[in-house]
N, C-alpha and C. Protein backbone atom coordinates (compact mmCIF):
# COMPACT_ATOMS: atom_id res chain seq x y z
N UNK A 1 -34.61 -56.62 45.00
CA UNK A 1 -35.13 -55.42 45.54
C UNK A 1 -34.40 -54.19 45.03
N UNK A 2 -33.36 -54.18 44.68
CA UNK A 2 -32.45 -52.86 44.07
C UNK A 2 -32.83 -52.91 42.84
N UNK A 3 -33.21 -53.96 42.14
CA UNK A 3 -33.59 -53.42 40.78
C UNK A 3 -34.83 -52.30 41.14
N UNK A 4 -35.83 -52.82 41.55
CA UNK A 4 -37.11 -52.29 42.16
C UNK A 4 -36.98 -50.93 42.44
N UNK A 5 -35.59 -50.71 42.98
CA UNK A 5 -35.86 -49.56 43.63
C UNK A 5 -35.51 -48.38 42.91
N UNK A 6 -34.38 -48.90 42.42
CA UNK A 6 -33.93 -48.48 40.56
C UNK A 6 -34.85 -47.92 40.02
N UNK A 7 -35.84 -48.72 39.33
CA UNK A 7 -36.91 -48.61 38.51
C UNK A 7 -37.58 -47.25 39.43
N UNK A 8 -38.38 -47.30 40.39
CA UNK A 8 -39.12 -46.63 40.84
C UNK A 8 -38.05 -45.04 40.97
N UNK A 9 -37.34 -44.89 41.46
CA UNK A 9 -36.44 -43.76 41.22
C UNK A 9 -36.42 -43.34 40.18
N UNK A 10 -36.47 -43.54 39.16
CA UNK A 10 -36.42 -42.88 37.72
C UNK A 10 -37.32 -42.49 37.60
N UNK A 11 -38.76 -43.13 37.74
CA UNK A 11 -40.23 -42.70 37.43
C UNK A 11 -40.20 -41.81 38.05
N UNK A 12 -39.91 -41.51 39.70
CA UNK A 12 -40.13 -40.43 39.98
C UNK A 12 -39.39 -39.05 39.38
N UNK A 13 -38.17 -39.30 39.04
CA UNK A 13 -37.13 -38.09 38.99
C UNK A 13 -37.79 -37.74 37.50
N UNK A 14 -38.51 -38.42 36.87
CA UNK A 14 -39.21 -37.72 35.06
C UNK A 14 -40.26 -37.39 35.57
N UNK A 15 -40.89 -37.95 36.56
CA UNK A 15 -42.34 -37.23 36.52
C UNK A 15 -42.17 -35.90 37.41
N UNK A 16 -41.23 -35.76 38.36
CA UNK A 16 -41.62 -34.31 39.02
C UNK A 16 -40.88 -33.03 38.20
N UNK A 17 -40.27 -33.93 36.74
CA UNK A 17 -39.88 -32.35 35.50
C UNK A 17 -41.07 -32.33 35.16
N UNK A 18 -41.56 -30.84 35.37
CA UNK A 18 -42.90 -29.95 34.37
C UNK A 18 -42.80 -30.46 32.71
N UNK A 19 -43.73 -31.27 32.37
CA UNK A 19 -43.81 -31.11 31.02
C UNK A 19 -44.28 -30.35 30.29
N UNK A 20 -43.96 -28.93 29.81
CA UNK A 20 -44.29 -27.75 29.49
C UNK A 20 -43.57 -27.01 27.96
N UNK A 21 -44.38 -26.57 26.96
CA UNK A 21 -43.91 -26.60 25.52
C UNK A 21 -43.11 -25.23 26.31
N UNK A 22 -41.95 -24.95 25.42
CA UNK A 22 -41.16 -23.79 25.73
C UNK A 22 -41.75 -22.21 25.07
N UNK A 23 -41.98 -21.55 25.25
CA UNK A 23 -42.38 -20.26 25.15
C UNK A 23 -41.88 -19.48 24.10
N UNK A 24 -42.36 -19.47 22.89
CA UNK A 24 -42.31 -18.36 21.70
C UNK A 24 -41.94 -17.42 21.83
N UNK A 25 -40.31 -16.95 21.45
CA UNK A 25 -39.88 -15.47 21.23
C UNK A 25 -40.29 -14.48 20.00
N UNK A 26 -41.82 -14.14 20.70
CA UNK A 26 -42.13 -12.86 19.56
C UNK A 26 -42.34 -11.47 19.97
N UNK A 27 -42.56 -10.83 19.44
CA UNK A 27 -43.07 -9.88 19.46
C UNK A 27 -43.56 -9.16 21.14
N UNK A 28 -43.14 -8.11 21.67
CA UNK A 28 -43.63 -7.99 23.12
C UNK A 28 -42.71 -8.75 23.84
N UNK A 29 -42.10 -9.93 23.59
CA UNK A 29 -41.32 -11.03 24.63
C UNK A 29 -39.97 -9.94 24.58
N UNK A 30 -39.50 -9.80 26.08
CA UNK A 30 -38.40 -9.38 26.67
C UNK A 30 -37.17 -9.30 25.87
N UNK A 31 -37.42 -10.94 25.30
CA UNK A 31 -35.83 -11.38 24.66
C UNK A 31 -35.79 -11.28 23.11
N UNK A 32 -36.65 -10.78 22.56
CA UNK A 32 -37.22 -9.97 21.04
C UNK A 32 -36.24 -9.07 20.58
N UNK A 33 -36.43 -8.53 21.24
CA UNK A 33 -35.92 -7.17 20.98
C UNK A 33 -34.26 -7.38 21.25
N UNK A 34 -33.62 -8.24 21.72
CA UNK A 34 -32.65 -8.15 21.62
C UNK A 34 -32.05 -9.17 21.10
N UNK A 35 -32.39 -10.10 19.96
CA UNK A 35 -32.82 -10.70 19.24
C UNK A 35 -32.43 -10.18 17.95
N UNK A 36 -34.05 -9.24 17.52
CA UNK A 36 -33.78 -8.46 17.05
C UNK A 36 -32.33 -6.93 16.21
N UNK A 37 -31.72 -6.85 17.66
CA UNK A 37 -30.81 -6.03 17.62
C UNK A 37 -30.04 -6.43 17.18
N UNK A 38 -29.68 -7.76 17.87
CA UNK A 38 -28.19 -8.90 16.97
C UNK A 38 -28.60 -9.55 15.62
N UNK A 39 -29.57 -9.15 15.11
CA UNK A 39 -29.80 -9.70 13.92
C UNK A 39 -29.33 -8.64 13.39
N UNK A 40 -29.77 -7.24 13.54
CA UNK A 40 -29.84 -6.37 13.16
C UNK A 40 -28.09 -5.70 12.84
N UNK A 41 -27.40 -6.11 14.10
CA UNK A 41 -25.97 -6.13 14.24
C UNK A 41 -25.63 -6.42 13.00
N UNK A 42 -25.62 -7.86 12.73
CA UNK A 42 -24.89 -8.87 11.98
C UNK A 42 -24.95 -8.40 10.63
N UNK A 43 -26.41 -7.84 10.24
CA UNK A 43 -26.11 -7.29 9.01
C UNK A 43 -25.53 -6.66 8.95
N UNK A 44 -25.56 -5.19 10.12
CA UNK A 44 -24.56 -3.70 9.34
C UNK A 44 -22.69 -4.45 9.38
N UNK A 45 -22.10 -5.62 10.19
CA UNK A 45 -21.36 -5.96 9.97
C UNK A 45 -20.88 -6.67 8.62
N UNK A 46 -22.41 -7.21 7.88
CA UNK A 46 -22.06 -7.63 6.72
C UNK A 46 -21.70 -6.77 5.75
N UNK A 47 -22.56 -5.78 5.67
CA UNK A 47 -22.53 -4.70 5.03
C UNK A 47 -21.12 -3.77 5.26
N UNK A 48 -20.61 -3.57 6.23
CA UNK A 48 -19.35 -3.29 6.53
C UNK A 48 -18.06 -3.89 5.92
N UNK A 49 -18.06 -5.29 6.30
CA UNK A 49 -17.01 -5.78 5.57
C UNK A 49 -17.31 -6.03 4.38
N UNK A 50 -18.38 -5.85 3.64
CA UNK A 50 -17.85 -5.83 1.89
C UNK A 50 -17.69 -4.22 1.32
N UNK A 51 -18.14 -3.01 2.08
CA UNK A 51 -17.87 -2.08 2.19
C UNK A 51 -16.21 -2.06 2.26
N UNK A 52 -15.01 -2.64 3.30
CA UNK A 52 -13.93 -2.29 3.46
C UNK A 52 -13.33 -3.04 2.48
N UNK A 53 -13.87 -4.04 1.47
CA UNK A 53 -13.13 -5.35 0.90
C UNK A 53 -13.39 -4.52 -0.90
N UNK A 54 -14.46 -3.53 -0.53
CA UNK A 54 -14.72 -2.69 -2.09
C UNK A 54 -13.27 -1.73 -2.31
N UNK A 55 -13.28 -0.84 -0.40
CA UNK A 55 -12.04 -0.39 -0.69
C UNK A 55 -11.22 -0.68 -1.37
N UNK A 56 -10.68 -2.03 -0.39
CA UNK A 56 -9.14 -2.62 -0.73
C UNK A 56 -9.16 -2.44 -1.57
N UNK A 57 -10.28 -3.09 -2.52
CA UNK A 57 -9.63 -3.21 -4.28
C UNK A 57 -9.71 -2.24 -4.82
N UNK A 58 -9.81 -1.00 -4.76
CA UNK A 58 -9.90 0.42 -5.21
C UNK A 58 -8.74 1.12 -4.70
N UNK A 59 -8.15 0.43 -3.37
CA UNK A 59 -7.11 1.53 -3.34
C UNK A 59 -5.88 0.40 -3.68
N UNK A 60 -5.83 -0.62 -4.14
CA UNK A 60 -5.39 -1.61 -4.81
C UNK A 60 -3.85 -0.95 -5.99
N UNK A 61 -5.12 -0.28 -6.69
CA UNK A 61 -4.30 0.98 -8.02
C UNK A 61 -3.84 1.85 -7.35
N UNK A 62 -4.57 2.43 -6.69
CA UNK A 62 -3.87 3.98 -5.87
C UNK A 62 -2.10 3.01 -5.41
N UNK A 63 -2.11 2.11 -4.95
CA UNK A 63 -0.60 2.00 -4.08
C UNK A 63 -0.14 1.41 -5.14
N UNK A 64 -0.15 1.05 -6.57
CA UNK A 64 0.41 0.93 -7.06
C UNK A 64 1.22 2.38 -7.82
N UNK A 65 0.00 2.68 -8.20
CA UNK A 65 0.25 4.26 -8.77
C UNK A 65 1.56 4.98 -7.30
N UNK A 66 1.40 4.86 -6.57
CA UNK A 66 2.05 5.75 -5.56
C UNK A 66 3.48 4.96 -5.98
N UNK A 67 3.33 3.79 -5.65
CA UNK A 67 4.93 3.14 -5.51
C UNK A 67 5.88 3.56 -7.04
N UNK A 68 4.93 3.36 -8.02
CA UNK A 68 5.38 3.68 -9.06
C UNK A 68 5.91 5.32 -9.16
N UNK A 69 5.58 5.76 -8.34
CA UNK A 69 5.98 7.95 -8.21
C UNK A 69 7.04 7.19 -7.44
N UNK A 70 6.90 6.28 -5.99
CA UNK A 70 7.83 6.78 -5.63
C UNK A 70 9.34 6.02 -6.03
N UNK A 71 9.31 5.28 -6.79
CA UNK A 71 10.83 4.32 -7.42
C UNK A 71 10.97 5.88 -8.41
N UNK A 72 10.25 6.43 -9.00
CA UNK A 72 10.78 7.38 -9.71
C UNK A 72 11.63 8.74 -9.49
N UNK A 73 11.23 9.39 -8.27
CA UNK A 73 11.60 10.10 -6.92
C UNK A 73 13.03 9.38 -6.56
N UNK A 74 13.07 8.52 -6.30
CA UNK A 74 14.26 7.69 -5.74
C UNK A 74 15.30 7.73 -6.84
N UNK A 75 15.01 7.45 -8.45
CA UNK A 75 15.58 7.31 -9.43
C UNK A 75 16.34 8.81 -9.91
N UNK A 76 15.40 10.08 -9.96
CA UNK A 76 15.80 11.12 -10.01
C UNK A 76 16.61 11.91 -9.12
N UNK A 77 16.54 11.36 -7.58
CA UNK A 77 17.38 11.57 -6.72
C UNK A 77 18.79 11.17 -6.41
N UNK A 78 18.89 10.07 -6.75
CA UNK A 78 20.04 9.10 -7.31
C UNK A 78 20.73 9.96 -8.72
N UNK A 79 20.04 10.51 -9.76
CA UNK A 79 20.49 10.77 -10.79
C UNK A 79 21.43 12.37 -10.23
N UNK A 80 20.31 12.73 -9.55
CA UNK A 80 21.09 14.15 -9.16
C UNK A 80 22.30 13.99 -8.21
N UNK A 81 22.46 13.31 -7.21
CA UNK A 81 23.50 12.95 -6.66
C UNK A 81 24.57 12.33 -7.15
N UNK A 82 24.45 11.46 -8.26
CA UNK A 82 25.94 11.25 -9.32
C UNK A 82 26.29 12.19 -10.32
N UNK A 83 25.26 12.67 -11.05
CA UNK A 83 25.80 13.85 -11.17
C UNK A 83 26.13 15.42 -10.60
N UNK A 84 26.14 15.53 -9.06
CA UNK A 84 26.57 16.37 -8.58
C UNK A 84 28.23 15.66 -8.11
N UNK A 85 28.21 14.79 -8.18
CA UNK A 85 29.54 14.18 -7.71
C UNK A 85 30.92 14.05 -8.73
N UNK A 86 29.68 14.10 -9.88
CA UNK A 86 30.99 14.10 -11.11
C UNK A 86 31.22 15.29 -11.62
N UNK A 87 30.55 16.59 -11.44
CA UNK A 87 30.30 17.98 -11.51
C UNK A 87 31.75 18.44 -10.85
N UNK A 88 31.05 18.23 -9.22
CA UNK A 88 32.13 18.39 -8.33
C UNK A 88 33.62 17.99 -8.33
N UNK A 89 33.72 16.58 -8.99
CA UNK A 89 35.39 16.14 -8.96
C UNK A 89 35.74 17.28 -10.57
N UNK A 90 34.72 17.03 -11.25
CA UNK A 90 35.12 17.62 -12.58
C UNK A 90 36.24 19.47 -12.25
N UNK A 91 35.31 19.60 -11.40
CA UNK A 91 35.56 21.22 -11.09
C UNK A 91 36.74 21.31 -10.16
N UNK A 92 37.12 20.38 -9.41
CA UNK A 92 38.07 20.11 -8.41
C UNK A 92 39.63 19.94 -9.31
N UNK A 93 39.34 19.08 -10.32
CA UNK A 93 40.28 18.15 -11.29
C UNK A 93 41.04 19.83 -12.38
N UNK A 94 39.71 20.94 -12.71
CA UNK A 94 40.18 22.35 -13.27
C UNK A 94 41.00 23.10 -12.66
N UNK A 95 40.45 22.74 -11.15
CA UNK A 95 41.08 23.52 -10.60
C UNK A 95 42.27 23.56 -9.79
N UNK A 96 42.14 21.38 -9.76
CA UNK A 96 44.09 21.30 -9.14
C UNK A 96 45.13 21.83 -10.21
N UNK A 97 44.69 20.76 -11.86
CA UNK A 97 45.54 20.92 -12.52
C UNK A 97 45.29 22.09 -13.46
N UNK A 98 44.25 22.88 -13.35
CA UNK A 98 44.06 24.46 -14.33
C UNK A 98 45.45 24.90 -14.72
N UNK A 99 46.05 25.43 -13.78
CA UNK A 99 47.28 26.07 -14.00
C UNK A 99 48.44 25.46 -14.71
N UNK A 100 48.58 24.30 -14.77
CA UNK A 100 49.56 23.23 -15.58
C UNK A 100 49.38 23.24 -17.02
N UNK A 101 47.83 23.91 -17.51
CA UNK A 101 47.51 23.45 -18.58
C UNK A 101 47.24 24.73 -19.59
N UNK A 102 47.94 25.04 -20.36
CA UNK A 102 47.74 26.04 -21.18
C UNK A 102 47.08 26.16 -22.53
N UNK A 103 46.03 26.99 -22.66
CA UNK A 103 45.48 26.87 -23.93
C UNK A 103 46.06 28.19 -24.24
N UNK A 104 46.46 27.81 -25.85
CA UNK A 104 46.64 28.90 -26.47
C UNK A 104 45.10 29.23 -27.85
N UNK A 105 44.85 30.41 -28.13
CA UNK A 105 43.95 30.36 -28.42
C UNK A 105 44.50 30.81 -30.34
N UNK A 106 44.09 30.53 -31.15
CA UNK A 106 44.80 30.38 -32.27
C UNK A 106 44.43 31.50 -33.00
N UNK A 107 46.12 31.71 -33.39
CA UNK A 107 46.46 32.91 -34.34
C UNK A 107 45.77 33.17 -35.87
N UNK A 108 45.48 34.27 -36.11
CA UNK A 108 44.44 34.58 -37.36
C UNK A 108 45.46 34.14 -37.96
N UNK A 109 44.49 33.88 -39.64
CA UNK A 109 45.57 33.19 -40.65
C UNK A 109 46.21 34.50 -41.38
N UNK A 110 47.39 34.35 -41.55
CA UNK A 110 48.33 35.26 -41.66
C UNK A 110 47.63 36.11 -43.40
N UNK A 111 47.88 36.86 -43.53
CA UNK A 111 47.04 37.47 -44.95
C UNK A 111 47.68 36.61 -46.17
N UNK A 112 47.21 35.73 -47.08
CA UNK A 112 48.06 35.11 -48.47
C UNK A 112 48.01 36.27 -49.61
N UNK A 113 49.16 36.72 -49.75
CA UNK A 113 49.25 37.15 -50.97
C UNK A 113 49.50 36.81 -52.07
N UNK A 114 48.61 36.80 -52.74
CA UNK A 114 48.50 36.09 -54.31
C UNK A 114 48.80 37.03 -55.82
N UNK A 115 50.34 36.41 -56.03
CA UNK A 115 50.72 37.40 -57.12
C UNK A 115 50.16 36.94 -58.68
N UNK A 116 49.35 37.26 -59.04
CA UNK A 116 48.63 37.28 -60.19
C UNK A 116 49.58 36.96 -61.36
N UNK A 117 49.92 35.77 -62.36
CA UNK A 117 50.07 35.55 -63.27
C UNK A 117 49.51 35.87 -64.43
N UNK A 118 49.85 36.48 -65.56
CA UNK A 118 49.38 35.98 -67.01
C UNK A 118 49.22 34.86 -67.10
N UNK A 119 48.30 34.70 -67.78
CA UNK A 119 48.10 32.84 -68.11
C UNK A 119 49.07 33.17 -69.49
N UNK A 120 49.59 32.47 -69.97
CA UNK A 120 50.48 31.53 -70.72
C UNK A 120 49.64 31.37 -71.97
């Protein structure tokens, strides 16, 4: 008898689902249009990210170009600061030992007088 009753329980619980084809989303239908919109979405997102991926590779050069100014900036800044440092001791070094050090500035050559011979 439990098989029986088994059996008959199932028949009923399929037959009181509506067997009914599901309903075509077109045109006029509620859920169309928004449908629609997310389709519509998805592209401008496609279109977007190869839009930002064209960037990248365009500004790709630009940050190279920049980095390359700026190691050079860095290089010339560096250059000016060792040589303001060796400027500075240079001028420091005149001016401890300046006075210790005497230049004399050299005497005209004295006039040669040349006493003229007969040649022989």
């Amino acid at each position: 008898m439990s098989a029986s009753r088994t059996k008959s329980g199932s028949d009923e619980s399929t037959a009181s689902v509506a067997q009914t084809t599901p309903t075509q989303i077109g045109y006029g239908h509620p859920e169309f249009y928004f449908t629609q919109t997310t389709s519509e979405i998805q592209k401008s997102i496609g279109e977007l990210k190869a839009s930002v991926d064209a960037m990248k590779g365009s500004l790709g050069g630009v940050e190279r170009k920049v980095d390359a100014l700026v190691a050079w900036k860095n290089m010339i800044f560096g250059g000016a600061i060792v040589l303001g440092v060796v400027v500075s001791s240079l001028v420091f070094l005149i001016n401890k030992f300046g006075p210790y050090v005497t230049i004399k500035a050299p005497s005209p050559p004295s006039a040669i007088t040349q006493t003229t011979q007969p040649p022989k």
